[in-house]
C-alpha atoms as a PDB file:
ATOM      1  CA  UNK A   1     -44.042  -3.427  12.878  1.00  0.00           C
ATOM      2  CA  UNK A   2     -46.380  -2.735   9.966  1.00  0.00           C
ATOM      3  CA  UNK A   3     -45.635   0.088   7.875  1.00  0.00           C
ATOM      4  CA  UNK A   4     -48.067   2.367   5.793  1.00  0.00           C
ATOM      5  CA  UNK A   5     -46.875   3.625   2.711  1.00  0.00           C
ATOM      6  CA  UNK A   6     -45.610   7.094   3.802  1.00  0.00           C
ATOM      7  CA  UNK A   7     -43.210   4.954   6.388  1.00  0.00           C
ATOM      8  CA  UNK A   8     -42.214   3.306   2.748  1.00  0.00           C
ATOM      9  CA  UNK A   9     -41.901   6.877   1.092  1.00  0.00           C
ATOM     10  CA  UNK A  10     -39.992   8.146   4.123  1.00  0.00           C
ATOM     11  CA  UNK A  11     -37.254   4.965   4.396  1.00  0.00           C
ATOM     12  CA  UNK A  12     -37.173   5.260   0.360  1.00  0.00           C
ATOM     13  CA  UNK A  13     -35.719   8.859   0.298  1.00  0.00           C
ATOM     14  CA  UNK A  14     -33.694   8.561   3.560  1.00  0.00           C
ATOM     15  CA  UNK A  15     -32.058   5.573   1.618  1.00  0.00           C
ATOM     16  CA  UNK A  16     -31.816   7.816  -1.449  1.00  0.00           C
ATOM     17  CA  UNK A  17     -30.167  10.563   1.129  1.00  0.00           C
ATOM     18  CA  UNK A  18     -29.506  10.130   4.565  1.00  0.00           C
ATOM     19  CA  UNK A  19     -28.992  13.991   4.817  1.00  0.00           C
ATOM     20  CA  UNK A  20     -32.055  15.233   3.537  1.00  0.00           C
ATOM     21  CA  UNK A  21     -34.089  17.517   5.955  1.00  0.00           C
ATOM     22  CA  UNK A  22     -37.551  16.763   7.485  1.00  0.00           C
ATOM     23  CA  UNK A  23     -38.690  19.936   5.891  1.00  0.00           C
ATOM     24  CA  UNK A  24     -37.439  18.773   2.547  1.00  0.00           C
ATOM     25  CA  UNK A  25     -38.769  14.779   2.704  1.00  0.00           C
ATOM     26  CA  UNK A  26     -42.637  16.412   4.279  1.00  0.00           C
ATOM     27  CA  UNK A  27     -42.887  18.321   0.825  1.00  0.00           C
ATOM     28  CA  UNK A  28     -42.203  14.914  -0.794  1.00  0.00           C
ATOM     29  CA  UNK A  29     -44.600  13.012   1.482  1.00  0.00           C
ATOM     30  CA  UNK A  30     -47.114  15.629   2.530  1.00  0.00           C
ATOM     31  CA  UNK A  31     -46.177  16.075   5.814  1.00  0.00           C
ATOM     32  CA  UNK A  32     -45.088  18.831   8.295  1.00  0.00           C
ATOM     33  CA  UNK A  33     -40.986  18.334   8.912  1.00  0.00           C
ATOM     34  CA  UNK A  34     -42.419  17.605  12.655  1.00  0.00           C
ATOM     35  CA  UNK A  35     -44.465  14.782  11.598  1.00  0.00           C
ATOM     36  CA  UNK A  36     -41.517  13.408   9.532  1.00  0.00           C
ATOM     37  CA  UNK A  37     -39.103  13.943  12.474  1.00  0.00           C
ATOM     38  CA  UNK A  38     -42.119  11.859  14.821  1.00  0.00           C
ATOM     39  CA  UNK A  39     -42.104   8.733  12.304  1.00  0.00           C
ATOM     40  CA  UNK A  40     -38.613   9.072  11.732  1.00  0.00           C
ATOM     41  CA  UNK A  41     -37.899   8.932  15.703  1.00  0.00           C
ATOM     42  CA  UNK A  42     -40.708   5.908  16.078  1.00  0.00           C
ATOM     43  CA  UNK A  43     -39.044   4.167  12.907  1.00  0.00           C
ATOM     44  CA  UNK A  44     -35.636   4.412  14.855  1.00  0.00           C
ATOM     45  CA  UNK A  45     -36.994   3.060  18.053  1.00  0.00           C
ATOM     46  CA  UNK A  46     -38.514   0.229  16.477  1.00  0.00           C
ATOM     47  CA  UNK A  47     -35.152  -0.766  14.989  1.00  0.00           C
ATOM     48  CA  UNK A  48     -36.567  -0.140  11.328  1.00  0.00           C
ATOM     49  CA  UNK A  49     -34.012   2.562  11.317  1.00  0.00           C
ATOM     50  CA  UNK A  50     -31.286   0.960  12.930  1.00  0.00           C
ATOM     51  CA  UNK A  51     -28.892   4.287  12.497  1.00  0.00           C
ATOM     52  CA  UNK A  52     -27.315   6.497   9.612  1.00  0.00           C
ATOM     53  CA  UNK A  53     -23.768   5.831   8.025  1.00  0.00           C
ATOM     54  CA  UNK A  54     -21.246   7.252   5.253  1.00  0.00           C
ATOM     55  CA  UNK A  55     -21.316   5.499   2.296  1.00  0.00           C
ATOM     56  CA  UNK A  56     -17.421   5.533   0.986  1.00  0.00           C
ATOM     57  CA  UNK A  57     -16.589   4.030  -1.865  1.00  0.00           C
ATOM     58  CA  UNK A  58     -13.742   1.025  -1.563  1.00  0.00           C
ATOM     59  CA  UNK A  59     -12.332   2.284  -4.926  1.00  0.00           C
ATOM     60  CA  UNK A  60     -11.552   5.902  -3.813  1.00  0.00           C
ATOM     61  CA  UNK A  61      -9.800   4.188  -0.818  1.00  0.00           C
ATOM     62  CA  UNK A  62      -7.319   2.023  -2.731  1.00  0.00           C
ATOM     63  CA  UNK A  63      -9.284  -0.739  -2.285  1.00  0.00           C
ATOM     64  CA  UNK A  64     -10.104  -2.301  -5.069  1.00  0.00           C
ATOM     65  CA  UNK A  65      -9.862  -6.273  -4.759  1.00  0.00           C
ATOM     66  CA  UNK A  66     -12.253  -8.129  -3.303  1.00  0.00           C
ATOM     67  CA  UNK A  67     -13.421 -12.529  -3.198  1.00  0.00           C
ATOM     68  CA  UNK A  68     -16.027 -13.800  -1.758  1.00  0.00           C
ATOM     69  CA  UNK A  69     -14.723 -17.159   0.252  1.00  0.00           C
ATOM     70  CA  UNK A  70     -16.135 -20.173   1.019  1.00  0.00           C
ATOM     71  CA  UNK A  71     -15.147 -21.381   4.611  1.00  0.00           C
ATOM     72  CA  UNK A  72     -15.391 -25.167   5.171  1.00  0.00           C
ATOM     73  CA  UNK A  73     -14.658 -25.775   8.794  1.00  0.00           C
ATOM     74  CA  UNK A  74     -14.468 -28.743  11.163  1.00  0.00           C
ATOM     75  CA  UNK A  75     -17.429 -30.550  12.638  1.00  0.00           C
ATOM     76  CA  UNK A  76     -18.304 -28.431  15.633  1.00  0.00           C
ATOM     77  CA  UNK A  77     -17.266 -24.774  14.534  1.00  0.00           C
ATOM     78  CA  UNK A  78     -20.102 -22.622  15.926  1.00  0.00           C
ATOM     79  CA  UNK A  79     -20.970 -18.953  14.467  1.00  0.00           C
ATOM     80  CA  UNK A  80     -19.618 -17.588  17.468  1.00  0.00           C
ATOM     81  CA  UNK A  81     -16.340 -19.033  16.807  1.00  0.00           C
ATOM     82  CA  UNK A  82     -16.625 -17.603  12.731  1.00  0.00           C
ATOM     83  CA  UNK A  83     -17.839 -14.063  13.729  1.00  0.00           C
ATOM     84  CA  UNK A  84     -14.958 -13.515  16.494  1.00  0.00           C
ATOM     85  CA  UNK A  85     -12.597 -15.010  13.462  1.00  0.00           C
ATOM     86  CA  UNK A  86     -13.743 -12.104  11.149  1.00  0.00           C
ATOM     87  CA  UNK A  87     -13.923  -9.253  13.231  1.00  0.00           C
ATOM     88  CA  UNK A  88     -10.239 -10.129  13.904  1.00  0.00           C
ATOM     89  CA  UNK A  89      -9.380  -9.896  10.437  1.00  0.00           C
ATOM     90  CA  UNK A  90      -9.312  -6.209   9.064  1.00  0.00           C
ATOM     91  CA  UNK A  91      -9.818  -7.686   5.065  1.00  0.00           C
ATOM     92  CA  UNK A  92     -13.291  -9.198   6.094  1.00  0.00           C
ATOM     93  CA  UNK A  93     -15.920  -6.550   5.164  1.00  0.00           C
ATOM     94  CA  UNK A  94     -18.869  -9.383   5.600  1.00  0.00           C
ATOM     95  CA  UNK A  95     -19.379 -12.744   6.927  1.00  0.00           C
ATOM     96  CA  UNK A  96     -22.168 -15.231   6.561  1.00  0.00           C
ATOM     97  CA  UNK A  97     -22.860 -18.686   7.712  1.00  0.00           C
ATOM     98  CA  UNK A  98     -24.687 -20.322   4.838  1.00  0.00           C
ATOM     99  CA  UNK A  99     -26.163 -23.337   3.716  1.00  0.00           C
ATOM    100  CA  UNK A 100     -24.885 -25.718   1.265  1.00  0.00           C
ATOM    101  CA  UNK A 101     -21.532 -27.258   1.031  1.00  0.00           C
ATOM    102  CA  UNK A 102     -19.760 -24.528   2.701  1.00  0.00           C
ATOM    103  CA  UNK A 103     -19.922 -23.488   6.420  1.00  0.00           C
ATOM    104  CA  UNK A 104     -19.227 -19.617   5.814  1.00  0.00           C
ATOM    105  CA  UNK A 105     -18.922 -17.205   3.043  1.00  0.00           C
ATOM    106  CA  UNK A 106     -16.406 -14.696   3.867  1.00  0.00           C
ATOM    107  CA  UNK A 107     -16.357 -11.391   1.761  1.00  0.00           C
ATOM    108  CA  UNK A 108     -12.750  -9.789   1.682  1.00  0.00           C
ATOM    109  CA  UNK A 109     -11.259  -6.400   0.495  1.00  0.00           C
ATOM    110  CA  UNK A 110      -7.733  -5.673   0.261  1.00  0.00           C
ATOM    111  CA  UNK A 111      -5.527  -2.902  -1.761  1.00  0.00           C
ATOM    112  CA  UNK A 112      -4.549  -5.915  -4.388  1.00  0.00           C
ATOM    113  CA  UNK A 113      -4.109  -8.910  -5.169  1.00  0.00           C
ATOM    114  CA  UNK A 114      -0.584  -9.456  -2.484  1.00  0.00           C
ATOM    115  CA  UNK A 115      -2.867  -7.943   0.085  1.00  0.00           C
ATOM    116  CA  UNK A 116      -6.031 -10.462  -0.808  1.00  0.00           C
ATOM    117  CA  UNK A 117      -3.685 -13.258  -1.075  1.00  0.00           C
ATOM    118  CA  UNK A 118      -2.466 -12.467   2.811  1.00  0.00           C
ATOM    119  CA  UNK A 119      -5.402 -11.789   4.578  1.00  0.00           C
ATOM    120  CA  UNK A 120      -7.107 -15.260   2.173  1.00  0.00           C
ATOM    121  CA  UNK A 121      -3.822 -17.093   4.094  1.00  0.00           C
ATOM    122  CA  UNK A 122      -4.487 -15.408   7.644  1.00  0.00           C
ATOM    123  CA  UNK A 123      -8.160 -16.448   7.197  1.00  0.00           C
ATOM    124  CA  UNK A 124      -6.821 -20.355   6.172  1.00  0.00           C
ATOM    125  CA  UNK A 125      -4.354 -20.368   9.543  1.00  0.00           C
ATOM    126  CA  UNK A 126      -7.838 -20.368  11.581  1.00  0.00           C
ATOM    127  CA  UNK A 127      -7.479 -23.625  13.342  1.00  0.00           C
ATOM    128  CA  UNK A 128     -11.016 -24.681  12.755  1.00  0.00           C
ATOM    129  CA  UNK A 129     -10.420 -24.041   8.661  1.00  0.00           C
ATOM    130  CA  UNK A 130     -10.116 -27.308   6.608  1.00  0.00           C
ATOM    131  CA  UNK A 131     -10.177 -25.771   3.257  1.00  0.00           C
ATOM    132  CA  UNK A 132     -11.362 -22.530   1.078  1.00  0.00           C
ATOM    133  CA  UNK A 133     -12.490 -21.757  -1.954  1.00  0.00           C
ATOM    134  CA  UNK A 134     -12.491 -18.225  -3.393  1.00  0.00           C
ATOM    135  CA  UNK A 135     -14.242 -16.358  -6.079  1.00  0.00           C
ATOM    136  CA  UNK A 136     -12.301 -13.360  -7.319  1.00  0.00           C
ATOM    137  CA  UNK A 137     -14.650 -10.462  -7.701  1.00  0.00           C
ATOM    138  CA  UNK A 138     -14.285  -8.751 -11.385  1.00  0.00           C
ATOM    139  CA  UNK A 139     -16.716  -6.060 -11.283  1.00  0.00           C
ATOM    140  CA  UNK A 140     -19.528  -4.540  -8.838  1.00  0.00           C
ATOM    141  CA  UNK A 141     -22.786  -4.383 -10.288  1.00  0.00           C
ATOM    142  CA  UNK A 142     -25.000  -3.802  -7.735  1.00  0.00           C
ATOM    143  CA  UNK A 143     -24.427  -2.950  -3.725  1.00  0.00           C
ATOM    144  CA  UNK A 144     -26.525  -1.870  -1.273  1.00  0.00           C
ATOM    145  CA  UNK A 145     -26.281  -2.406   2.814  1.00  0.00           C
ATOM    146  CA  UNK A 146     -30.349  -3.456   2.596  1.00  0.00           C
ATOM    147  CA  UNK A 147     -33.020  -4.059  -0.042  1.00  0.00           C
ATOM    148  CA  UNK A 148     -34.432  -0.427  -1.293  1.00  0.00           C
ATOM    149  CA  UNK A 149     -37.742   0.528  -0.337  1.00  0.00           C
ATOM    150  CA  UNK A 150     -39.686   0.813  -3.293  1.00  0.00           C
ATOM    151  CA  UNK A 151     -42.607   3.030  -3.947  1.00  0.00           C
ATOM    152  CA  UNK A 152     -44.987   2.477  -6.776  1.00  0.00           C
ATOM    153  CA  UNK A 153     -46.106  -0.768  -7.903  1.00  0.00           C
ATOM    154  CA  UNK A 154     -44.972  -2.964  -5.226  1.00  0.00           C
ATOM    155  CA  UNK A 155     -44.374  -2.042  -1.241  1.00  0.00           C
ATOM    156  CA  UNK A 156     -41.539  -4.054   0.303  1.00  0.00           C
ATOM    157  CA  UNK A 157     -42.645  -4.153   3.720  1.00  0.00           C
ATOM    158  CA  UNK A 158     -38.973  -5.692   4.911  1.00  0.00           C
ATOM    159  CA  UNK A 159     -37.722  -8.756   6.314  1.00  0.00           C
ATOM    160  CA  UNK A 160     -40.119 -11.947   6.389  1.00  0.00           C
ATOM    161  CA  UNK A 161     -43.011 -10.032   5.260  1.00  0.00           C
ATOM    162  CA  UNK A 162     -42.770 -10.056   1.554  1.00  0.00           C
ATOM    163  CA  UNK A 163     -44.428  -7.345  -0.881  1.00  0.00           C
ATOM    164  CA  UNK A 164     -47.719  -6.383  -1.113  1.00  0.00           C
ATOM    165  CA  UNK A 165     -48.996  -4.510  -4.060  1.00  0.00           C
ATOM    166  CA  UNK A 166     -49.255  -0.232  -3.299  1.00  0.00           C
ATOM    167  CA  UNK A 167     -52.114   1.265  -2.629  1.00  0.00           C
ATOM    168  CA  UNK A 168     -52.248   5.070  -4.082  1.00  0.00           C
END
């Protein structure tokens, strides 16, 4: 799905606030809050939108350690096999199957560094594990759950269909 740049606008300030009202992102955009709710509802049918979440910060919930983990894993582990692995594991907040020398990268939370050190050894009993390496996070500087939308200069159009300059 192409989208024109008040689709950008739009996704930019629901990212900004999930809450805001159609009344109050049509004065941003120009729009009535009906028209807003109309491109909203066709950008969540069209899986741009894919649905709305809380934001919580891991900090505020005592969790406050996190790695990133390189999974090397024998011959014929499949990504089946590594998603049903993480989603039994309650410290796995992400996993990825990657290129490179690694099979998976496995990004962990826990309350500290005991509780890291655990769920890193529950992750390691997988039988299809052969080794791990970790990276110990030190600080976040950036995190968002997808690239922003940016308005201006350059329009990213999402996934696979790179930026094109904006047209005012």
């Amino acid at each position: 799905m192409r989208l024109d740049p008040i689709d950008q606008q739009i996704i930019a300030l629901l990212q900004e606030d999930a809450r805001s009202s159609y009344a109050d992102i049509g004065s941003q955009v120009a729009l009535s809050a009906p028209a807003v709710k109309r491109r909203v509802d066709r950008l969540r049918s069209t899986g741009v939108i894919r649905g709305y979440t809380a934001l919580v910060d891991p900090d505020a919930l005592g969790w406050t350690t996190e790695a990133f983990v390189e999974l090397f894993c024998t011959g014929r582990t499949s990504p089946q096999q590594l998603r049903d692995a993480a989603k039994r594991h309650s410290a796995v907040v992400g996993a990825y199957t990657i290129s490179g020398e690694a099979d998976a990268l496995v990004h962990l939370r826990a309350v500290d560094m005991a509780g890291l050190e655990e769920a890193l050894e529950r992750l390691r009993a997988e039988p299809f594990v052969t080794s791990t390496r970790s990276m110990i996070v030190l600080s976040r500087l950036v995190e968002r759950l997808a690239p922003k939308v940016v308005t201006g200069s350059k329009v990213v159009t999402g996934p696979g269909t790179g930026s094109t300059p904006a047209t005012s």
